[in-house]
PDB file of N, CA and C in Angstrom:
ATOM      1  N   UNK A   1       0.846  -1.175   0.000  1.00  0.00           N
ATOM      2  CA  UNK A   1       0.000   0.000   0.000  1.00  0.00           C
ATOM      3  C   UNK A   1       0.889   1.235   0.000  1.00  0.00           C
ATOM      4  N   UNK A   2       0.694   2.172  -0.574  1.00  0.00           N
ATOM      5  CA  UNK A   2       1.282   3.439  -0.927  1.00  0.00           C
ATOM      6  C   UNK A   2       1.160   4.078   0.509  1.00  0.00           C
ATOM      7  N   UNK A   3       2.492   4.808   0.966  1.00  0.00           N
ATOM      8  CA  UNK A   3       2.043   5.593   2.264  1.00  0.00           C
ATOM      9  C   UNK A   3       0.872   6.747   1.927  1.00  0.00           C
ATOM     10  N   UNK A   4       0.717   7.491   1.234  1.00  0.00           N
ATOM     11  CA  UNK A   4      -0.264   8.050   1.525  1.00  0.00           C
ATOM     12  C   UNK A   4      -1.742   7.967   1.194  1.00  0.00           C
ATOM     13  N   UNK A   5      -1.834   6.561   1.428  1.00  0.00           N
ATOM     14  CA  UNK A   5      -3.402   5.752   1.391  1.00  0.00           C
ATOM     15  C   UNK A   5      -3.420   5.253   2.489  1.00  0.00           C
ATOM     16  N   UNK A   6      -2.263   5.661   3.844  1.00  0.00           N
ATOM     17  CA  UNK A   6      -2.299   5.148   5.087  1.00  0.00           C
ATOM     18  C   UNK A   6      -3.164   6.242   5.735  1.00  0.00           C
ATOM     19  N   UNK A   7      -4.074   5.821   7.021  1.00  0.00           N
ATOM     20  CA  UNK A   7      -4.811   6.561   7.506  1.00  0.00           C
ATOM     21  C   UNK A   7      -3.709   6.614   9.007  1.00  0.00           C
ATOM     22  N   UNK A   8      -3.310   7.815   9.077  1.00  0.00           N
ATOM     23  CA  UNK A   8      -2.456   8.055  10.081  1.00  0.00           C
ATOM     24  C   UNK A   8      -2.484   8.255  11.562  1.00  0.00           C
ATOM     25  N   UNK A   9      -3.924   9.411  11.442  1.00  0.00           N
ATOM     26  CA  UNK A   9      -4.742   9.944  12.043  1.00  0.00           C
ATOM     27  C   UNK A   9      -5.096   8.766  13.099  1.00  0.00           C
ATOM     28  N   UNK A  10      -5.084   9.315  14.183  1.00  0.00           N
ATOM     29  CA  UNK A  10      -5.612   8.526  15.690  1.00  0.00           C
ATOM     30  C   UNK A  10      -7.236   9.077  15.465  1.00  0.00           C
ATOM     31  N   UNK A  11      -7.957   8.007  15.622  1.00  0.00           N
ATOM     32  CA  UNK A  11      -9.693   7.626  15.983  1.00  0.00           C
ATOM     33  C   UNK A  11      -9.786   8.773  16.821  1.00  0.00           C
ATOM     34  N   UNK A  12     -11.167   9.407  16.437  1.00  0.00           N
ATOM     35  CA  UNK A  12     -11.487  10.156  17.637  1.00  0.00           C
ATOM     36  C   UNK A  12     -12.791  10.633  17.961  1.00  0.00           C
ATOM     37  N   UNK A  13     -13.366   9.932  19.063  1.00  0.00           N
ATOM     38  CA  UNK A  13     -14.652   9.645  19.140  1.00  0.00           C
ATOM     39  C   UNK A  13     -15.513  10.971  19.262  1.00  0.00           C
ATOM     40  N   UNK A  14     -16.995  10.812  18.584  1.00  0.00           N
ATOM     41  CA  UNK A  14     -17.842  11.634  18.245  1.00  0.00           C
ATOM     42  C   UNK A  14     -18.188  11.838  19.080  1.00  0.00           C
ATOM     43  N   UNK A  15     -18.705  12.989  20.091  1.00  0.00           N
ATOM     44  CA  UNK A  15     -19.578  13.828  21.123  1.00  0.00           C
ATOM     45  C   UNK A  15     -20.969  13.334  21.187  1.00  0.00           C
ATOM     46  N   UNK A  16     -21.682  13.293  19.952  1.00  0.00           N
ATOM     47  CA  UNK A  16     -23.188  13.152  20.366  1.00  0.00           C
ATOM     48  C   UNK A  16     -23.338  12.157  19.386  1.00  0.00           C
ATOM     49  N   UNK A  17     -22.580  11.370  18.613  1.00  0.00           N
ATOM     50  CA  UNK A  17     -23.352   9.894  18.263  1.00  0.00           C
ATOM     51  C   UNK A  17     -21.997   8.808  18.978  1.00  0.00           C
ATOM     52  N   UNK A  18     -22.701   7.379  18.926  1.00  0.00           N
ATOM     53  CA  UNK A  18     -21.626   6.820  19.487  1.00  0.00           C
ATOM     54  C   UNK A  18     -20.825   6.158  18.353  1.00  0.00           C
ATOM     55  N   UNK A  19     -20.262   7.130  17.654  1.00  0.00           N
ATOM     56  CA  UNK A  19     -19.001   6.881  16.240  1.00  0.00           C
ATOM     57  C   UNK A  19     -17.782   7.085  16.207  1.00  0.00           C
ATOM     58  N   UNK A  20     -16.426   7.077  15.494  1.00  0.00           N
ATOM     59  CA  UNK A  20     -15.783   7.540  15.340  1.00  0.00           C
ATOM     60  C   UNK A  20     -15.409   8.301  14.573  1.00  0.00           C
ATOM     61  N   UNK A  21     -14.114   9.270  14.035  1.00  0.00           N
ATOM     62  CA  UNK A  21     -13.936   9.776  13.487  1.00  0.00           C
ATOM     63  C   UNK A  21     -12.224   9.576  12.747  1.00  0.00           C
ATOM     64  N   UNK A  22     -12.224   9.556  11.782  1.00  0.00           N
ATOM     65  CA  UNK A  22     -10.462   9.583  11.461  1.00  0.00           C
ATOM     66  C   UNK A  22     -10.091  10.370  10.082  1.00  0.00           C
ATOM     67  N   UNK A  23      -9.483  11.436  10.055  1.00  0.00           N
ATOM     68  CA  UNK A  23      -9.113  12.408   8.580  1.00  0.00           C
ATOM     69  C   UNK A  23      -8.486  11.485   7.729  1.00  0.00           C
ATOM     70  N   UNK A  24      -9.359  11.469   6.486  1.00  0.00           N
ATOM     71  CA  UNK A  24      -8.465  10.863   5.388  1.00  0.00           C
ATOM     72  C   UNK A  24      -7.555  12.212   5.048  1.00  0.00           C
ATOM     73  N   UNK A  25      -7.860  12.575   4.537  1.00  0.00           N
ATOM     74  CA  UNK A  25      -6.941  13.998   4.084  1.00  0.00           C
ATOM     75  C   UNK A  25      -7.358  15.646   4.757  1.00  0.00           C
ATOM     76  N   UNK A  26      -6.803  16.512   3.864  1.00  0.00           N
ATOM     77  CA  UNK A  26      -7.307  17.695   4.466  1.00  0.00           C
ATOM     78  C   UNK A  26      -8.308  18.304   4.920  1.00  0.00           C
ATOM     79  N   UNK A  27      -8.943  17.180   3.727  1.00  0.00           N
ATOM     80  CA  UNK A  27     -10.410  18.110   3.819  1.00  0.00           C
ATOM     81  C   UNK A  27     -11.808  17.083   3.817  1.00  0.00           C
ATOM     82  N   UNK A  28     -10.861  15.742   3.769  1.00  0.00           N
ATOM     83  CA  UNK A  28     -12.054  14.559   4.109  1.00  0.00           C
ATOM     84  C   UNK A  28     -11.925  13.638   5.754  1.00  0.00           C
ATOM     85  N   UNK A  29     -13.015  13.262   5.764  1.00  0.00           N
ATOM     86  CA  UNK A  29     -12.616  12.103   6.957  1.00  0.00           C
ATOM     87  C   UNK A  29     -13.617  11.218   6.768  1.00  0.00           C
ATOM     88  N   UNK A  30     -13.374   9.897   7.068  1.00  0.00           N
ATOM     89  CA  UNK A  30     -14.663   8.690   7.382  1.00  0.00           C
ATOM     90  C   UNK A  30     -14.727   8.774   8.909  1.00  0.00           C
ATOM     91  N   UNK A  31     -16.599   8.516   8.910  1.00  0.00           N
ATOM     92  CA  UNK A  31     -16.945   8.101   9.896  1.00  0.00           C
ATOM     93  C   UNK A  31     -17.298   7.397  10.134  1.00  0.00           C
ATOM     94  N   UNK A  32     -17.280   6.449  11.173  1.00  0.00           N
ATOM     95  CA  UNK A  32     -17.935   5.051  11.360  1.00  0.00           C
ATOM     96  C   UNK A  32     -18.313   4.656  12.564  1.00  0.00           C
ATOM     97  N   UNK A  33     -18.906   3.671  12.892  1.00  0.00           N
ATOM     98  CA  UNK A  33     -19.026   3.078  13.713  1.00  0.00           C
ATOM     99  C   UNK A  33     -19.133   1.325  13.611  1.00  0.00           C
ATOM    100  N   UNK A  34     -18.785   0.418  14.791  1.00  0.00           N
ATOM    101  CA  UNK A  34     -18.350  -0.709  15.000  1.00  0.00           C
ATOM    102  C   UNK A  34     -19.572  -1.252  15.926  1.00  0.00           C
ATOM    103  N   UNK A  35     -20.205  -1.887  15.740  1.00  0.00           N
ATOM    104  CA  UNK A  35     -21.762  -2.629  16.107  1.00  0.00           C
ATOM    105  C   UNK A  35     -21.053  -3.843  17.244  1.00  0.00           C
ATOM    106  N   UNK A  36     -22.069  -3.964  18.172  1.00  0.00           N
ATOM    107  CA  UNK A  36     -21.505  -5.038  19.339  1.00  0.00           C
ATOM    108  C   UNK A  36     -21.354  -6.768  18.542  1.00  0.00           C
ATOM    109  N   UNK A  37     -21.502  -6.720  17.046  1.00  0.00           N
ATOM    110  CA  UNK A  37     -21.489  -8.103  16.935  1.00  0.00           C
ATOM    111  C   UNK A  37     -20.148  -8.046  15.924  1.00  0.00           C
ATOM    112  N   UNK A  38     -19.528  -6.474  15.651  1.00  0.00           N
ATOM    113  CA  UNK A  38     -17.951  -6.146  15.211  1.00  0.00           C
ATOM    114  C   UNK A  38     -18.059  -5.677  13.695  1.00  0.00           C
ATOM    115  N   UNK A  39     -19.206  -5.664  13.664  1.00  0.00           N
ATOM    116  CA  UNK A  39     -19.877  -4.827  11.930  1.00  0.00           C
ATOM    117  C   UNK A  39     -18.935  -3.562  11.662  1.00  0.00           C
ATOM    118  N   UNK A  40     -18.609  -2.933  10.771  1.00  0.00           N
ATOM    119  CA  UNK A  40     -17.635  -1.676  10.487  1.00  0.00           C
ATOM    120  C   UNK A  40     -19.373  -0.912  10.024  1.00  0.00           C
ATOM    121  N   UNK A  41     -19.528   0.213  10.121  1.00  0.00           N
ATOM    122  CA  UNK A  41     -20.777   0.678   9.432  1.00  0.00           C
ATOM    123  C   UNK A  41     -20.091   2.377   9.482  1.00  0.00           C
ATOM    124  N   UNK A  42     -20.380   2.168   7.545  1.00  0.00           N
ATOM    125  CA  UNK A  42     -19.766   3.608   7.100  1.00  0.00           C
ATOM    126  C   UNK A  42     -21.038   4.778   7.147  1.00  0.00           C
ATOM    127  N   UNK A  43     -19.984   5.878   8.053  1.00  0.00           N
ATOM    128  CA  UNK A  43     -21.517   6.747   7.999  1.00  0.00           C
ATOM    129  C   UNK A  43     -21.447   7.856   7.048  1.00  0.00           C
ATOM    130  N   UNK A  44     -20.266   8.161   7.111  1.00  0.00           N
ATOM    131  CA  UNK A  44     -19.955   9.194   5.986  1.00  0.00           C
ATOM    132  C   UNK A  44     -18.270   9.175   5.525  1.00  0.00           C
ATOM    133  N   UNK A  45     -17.943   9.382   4.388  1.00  0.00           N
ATOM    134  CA  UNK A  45     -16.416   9.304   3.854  1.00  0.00           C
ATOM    135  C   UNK A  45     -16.271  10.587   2.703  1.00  0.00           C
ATOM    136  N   UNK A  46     -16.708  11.646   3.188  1.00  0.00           N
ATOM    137  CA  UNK A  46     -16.214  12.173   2.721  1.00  0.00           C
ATOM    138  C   UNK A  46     -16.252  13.934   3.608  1.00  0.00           C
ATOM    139  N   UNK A  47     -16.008  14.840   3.362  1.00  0.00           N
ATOM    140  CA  UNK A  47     -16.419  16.515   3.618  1.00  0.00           C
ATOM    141  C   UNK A  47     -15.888  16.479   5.106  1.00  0.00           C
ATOM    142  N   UNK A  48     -16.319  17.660   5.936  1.00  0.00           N
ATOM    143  CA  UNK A  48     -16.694  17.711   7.333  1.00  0.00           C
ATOM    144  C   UNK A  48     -17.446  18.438   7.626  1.00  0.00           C
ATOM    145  N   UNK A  49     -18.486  17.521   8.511  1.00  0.00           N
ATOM    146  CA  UNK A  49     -19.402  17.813   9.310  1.00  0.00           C
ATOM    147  C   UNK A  49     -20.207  18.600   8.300  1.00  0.00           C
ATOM    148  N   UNK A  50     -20.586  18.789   8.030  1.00  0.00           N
ATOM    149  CA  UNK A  50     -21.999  19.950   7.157  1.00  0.00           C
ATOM    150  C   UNK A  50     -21.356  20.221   5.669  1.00  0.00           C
ATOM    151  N   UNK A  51     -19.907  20.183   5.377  1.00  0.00           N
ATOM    152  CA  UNK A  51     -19.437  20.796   3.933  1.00  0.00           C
ATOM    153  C   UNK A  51     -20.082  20.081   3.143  1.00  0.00           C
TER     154      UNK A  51
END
């Protein structure tokens, strides 16, 4: 894998849903969350927050 398709960025949990957060790049990040049976569930991959 090419280093900069590495997600570098330390997880960092969402305030008011129970998700995470990690910057793909400058101006993107995925969000997700991990279900008690270990599901990955994409909530958003791209913008931030409202862009």
């Amino acid at each position: 894998m090419h280093e900069s398709h590495r997600l570098t960025e330390k997880p960092e949990p969402l305030r008011h849903r129970k998700a995470w957060s990690r910057r793909i790049d400058d101006v993107n990040r995925l969000v997700y969350n991990i279900d008690e049976n270990g599901f990955l569930w994409i909530i958003s991959c791209r913008g931030h927050y409202a862009d």
